[in-house]
N, C-alpha and C. Protein backbone atom coordinates (compact mmCIF):
# COMPACT_ATOMS: atom_id res chain seq x y z
N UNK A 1 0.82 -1.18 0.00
CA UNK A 1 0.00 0.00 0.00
C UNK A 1 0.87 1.25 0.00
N UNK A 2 1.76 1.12 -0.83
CA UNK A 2 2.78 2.43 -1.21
C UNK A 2 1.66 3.61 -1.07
N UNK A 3 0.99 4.10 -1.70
CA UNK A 3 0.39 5.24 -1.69
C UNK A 3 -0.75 5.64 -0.90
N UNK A 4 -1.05 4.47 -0.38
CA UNK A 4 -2.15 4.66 0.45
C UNK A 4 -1.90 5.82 1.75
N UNK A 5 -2.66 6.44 2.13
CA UNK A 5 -2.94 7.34 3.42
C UNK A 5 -2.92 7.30 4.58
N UNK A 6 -2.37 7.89 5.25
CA UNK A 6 -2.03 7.89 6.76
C UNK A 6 -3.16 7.64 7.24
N UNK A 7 -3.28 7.18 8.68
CA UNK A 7 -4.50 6.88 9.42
C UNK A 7 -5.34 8.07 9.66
N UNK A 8 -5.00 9.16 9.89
CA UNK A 8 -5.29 10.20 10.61
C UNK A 8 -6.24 10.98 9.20
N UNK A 9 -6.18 10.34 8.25
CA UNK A 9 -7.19 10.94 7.09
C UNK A 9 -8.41 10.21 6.86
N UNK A 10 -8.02 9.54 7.43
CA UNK A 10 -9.38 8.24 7.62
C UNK A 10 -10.17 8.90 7.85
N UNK A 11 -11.71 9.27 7.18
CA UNK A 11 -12.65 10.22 7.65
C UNK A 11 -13.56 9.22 8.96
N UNK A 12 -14.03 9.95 9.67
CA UNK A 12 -15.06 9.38 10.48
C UNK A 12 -15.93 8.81 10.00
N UNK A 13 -16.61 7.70 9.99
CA UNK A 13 -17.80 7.00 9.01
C UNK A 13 -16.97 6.23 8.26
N UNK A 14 -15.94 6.08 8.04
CA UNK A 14 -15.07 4.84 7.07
C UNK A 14 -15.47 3.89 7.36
N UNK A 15 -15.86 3.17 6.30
CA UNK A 15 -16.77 1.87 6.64
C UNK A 15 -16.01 1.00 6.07
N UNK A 16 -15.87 -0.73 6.46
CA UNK A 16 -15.82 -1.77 5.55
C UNK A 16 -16.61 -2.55 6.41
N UNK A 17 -17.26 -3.62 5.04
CA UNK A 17 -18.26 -4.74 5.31
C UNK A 17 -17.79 -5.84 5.19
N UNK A 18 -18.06 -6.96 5.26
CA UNK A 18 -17.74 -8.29 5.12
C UNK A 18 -19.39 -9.11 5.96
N UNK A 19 -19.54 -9.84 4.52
CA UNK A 19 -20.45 -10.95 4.49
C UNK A 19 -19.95 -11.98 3.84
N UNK A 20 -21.18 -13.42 5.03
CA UNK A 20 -20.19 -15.05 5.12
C UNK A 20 -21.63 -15.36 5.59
N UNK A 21 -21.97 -16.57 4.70
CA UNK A 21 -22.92 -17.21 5.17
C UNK A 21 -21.90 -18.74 5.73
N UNK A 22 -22.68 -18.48 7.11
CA UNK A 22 -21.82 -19.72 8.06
C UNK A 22 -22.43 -20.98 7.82
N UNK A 23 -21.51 -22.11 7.49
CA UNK A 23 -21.78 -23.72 7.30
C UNK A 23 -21.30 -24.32 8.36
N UNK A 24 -21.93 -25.66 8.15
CA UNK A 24 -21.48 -26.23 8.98
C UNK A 24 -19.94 -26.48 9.18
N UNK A 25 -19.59 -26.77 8.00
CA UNK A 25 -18.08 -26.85 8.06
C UNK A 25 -17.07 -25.62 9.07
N UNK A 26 -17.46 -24.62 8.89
CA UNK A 26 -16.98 -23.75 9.41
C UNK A 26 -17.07 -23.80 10.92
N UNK A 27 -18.21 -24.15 11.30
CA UNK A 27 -18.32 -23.48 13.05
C UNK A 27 -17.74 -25.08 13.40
N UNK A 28 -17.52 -26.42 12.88
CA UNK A 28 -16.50 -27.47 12.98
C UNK A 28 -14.93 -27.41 12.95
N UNK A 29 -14.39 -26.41 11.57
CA UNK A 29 -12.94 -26.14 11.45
C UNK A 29 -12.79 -24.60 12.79
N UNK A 30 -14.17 -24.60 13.54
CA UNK A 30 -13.63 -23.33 14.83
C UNK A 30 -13.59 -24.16 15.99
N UNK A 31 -14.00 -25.56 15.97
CA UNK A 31 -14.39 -25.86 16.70
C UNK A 31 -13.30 -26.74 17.10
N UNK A 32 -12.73 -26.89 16.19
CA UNK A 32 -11.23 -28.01 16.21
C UNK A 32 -9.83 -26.79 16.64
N UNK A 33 -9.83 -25.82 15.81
CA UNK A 33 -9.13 -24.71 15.95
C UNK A 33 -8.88 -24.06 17.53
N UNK A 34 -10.08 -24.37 18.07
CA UNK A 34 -10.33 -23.50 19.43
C UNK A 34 -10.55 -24.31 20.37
N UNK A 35 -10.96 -25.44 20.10
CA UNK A 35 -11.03 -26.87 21.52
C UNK A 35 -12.22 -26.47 21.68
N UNK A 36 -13.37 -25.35 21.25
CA UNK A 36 -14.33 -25.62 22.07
C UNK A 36 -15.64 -26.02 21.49
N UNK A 37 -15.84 -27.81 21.83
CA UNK A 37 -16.37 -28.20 21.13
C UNK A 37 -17.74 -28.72 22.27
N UNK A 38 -18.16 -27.56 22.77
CA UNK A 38 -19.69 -27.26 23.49
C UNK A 38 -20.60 -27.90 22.31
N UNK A 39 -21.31 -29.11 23.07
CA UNK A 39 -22.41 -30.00 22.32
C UNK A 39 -23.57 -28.25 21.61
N UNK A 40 -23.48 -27.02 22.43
CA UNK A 40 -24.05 -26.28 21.20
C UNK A 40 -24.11 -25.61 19.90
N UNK A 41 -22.81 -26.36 20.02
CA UNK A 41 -22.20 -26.35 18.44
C UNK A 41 -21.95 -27.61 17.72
N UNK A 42 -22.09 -28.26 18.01
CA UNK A 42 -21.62 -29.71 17.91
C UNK A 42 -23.07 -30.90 17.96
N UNK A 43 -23.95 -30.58 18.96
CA UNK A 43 -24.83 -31.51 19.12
C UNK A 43 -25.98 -31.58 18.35
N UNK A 44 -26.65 -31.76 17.59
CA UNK A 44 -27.99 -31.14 16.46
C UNK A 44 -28.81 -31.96 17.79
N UNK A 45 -29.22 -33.33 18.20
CA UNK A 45 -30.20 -34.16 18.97
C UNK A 45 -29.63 -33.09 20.66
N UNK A 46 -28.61 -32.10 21.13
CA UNK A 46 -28.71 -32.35 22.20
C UNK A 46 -29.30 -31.10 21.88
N UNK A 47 -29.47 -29.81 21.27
CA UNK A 47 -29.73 -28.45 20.87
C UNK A 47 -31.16 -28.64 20.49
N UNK A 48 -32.12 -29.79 20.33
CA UNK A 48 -32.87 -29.74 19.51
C UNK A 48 -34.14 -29.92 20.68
N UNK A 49 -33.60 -30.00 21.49
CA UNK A 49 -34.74 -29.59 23.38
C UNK A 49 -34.63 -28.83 23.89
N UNK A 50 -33.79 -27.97 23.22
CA UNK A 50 -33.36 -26.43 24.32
C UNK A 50 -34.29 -25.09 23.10
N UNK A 51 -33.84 -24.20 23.82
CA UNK A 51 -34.64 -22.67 22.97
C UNK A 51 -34.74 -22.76 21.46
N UNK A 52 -33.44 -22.43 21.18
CA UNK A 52 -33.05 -23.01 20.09
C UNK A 52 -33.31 -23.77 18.72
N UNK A 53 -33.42 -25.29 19.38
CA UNK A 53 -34.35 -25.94 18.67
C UNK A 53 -33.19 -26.86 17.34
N UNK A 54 -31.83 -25.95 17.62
CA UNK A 54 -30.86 -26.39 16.95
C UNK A 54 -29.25 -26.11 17.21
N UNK A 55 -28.31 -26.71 16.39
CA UNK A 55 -27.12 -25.94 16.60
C UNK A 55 -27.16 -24.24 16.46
N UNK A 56 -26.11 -23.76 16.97
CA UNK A 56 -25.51 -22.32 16.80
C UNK A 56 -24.10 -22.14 16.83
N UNK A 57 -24.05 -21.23 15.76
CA UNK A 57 -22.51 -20.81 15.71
C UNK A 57 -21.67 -20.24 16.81
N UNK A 58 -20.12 -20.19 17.03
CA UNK A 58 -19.71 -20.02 18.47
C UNK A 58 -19.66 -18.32 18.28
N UNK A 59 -20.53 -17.92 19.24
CA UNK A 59 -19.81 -16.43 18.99
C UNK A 59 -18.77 -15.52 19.22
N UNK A 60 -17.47 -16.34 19.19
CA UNK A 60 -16.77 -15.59 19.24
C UNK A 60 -16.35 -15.83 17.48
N UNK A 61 -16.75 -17.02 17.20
CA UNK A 61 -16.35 -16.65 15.33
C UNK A 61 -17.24 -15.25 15.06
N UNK A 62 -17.89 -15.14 15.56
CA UNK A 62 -18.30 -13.23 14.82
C UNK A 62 -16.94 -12.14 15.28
N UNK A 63 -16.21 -12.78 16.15
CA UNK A 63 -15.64 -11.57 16.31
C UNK A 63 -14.12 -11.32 15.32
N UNK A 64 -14.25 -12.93 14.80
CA UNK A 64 -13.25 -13.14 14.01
C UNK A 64 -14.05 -12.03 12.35
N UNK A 65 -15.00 -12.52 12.28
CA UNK A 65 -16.05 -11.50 11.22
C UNK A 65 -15.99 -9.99 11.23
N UNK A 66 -15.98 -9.67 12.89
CA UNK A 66 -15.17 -8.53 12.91
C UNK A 66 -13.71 -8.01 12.70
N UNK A 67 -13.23 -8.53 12.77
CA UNK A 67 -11.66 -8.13 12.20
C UNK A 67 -11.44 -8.60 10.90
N UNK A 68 -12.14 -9.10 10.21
CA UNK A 68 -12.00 -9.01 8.73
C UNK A 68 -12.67 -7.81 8.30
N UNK A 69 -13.49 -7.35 8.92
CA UNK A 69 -14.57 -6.13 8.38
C UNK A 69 -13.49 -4.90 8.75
N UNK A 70 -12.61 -5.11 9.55
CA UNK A 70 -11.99 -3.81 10.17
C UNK A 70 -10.90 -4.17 8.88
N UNK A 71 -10.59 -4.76 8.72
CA UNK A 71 -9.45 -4.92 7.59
C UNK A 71 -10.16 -4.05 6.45
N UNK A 72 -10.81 -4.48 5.90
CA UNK A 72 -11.70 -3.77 4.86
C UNK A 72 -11.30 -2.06 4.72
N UNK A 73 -11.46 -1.39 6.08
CA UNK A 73 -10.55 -0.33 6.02
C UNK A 73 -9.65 0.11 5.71
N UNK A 74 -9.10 0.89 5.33
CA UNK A 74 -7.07 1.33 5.51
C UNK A 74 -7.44 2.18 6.35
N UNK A 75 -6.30 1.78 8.30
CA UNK A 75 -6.56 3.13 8.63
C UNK A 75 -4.90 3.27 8.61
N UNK A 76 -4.39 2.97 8.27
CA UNK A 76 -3.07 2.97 8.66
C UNK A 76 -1.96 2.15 9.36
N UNK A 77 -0.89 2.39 9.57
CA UNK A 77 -0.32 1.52 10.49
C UNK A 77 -1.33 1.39 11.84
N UNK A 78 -2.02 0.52 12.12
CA UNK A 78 -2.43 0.81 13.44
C UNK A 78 -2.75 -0.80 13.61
N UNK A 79 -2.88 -1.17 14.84
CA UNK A 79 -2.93 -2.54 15.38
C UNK A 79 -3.94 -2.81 16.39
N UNK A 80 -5.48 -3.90 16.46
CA UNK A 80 -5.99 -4.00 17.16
C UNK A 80 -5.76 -4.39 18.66
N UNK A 81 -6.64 -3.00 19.82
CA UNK A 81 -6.24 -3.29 21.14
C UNK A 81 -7.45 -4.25 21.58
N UNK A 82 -7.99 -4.66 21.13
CA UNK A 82 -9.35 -5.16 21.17
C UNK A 82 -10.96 -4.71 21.18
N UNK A 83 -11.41 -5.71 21.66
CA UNK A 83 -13.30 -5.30 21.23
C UNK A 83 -13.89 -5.28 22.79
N UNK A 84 -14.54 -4.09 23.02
CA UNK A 84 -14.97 -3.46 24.19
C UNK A 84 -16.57 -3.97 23.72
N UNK A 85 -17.52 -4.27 24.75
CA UNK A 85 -18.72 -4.27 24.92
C UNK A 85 -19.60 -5.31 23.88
N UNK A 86 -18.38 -6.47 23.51
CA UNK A 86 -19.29 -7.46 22.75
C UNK A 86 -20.28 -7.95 23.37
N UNK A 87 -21.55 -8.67 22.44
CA UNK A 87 -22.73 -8.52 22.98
C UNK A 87 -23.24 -9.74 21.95
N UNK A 88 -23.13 -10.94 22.11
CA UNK A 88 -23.78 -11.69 21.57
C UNK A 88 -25.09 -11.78 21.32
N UNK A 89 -26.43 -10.91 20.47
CA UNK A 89 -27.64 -10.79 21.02
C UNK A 89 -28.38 -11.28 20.07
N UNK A 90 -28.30 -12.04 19.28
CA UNK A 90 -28.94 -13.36 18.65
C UNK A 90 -28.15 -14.33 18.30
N UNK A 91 -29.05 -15.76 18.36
CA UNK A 91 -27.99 -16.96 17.62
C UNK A 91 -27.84 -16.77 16.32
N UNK A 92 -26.76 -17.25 16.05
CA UNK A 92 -26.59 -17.40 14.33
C UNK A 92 -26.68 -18.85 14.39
N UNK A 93 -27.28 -19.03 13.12
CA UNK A 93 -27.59 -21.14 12.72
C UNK A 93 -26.92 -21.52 11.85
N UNK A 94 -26.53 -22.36 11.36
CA UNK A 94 -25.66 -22.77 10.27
C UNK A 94 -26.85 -22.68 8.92
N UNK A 95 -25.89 -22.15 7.91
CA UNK A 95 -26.76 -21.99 6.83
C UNK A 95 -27.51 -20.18 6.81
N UNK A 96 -27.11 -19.28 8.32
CA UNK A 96 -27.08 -17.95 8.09
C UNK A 96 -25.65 -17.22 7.56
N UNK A 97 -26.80 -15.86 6.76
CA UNK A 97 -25.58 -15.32 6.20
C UNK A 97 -25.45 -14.04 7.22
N UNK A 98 -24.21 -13.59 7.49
CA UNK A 98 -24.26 -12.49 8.45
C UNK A 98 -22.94 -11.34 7.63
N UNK A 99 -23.65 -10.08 7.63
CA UNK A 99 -22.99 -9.29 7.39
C UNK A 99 -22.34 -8.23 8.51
N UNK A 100 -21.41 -8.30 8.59
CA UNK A 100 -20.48 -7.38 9.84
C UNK A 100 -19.95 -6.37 8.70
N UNK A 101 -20.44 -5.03 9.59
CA UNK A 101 -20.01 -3.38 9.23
C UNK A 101 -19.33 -2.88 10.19
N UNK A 102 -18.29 -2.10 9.72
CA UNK A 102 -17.36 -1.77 10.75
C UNK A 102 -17.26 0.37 10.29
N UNK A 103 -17.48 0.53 11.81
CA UNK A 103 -17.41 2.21 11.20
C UNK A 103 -16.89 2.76 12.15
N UNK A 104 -16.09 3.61 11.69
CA UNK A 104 -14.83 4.45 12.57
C UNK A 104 -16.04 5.40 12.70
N UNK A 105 -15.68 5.65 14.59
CA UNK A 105 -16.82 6.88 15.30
C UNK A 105 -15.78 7.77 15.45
N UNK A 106 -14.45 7.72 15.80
CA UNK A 106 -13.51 8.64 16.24
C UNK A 106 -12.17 8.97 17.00
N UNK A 107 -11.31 9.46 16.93
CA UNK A 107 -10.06 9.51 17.02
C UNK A 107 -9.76 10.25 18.53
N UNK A 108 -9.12 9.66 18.94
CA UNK A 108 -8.25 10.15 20.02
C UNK A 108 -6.70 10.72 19.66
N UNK A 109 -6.62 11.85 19.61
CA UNK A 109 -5.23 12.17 19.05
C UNK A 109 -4.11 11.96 19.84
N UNK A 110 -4.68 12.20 21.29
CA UNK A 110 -3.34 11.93 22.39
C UNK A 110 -3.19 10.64 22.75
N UNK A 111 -3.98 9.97 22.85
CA UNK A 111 -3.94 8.46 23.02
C UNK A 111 -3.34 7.99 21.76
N UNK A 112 -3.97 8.41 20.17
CA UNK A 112 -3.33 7.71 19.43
C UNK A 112 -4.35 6.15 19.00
N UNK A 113 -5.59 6.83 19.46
CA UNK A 113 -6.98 5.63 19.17
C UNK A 113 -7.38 6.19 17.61
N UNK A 114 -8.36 5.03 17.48
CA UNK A 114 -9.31 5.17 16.42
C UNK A 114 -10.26 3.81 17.33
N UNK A 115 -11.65 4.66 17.26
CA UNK A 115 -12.39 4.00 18.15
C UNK A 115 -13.31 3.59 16.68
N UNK A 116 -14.16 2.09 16.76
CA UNK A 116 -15.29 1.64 15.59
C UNK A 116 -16.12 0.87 15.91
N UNK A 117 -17.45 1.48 15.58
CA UNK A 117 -18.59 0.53 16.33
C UNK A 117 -18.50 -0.79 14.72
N UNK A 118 -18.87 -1.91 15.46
CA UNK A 118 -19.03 -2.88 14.55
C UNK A 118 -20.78 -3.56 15.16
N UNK A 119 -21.37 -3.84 13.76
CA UNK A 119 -22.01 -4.87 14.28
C UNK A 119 -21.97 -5.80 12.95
N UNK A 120 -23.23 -7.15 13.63
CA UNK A 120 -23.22 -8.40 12.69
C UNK A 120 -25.17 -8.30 12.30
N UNK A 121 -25.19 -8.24 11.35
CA UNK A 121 -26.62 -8.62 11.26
C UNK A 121 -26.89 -10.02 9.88
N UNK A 122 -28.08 -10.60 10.47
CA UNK A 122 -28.27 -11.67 9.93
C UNK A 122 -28.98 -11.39 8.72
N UNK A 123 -29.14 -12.34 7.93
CA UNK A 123 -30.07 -12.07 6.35
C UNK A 123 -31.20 -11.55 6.44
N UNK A 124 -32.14 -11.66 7.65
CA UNK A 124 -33.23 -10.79 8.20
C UNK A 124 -33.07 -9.64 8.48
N UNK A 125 -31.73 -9.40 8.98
CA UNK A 125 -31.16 -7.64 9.55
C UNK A 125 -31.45 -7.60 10.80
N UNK A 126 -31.60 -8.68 11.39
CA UNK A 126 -31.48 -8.96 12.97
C UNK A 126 -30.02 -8.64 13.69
N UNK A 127 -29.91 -7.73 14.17
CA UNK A 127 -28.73 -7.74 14.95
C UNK A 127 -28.08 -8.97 16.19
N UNK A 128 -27.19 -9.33 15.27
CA UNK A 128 -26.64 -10.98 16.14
C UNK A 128 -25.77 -10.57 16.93
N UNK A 129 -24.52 -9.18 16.43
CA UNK A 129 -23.34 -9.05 17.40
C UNK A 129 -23.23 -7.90 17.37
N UNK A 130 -22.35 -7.16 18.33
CA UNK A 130 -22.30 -5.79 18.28
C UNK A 130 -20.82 -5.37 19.39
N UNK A 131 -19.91 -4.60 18.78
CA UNK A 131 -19.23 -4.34 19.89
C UNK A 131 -18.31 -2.94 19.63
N UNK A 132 -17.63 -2.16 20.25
CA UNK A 132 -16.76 -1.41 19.95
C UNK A 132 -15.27 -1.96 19.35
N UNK A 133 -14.40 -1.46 18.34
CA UNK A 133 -13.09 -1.86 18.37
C UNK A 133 -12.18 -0.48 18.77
N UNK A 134 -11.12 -0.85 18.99
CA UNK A 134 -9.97 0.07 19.65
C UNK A 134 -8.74 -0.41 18.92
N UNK A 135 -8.22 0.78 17.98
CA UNK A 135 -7.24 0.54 17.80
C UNK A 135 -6.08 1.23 17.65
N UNK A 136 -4.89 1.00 17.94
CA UNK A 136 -3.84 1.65 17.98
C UNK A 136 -2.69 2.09 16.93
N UNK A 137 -2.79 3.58 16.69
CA UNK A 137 -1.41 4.09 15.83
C UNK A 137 -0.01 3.36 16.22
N UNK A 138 0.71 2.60 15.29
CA UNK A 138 2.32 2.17 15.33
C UNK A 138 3.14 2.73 14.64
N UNK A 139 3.33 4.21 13.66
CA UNK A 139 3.98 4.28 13.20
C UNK A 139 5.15 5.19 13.90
């Protein structure tokens, strides 16, 4: 990104999106990846007596959805400090598609932040995830 722009031009509202309709395969290769293989991701007969009614994706793979959406951006050299106020607030099922938007709210100049609300919404436009990101100038 030779020519690309310093962080600090990044207008407020800089958006990138990223949409993934989740399979089964996927919340399996997170599930091997991460050890956590909670029968509510894993069980279809043990999920299928609870709320539910079925599997659900792990939610912290949305947050992986989020940092691809923050990529989508150029803000610059800058490096994620993490995600403040995630909020898992619907299931995702295998076979949903979820789109995560990521939008810079605003800069801290002395700190050296760029603060971005992200959320995840499902093919309905149900809000599934939602959280702040924080990230940090390195140059």
């Amino acid at each position: 990104m030779e020519n690309a722009k310093p962080a600090h031009d990044v207008p407020i509202g800089a958006r990138g999106v990223f949409t993934k309709t989740v399979s089964e395969s996927d919340v399996y290769l997170y599930a091997g990846i991460t050890g956590d293989f909670s029968p509510n991701h894993i069980d279809e007969v043990f999920m299928a007596g609870g709320q539910y009614g079925r599997r659900i994706a792990h939610g912290t793979l949305l947050v992986g959805f989020m940092s691809t959406a923050s990529a989508r951006v150029y803000l610059g050299r800058t490096v994620s400090l993490g995600y403040d106020r995630i909020r898992f607030t619907a299931p995702v099922f295998f076979g949903d598609t979820v789109t995560t938007e990521y939008v810079v709210r605003e800069y801290d100049s002395g700190k050296r932040r760029i603060y971005a609300d992200v959320t995840c919404r499902n093919q309905r436009g149900e809000t599934v995830a939602v959280a702040v990101n924080i990230r940090a100038f390195v140059d």
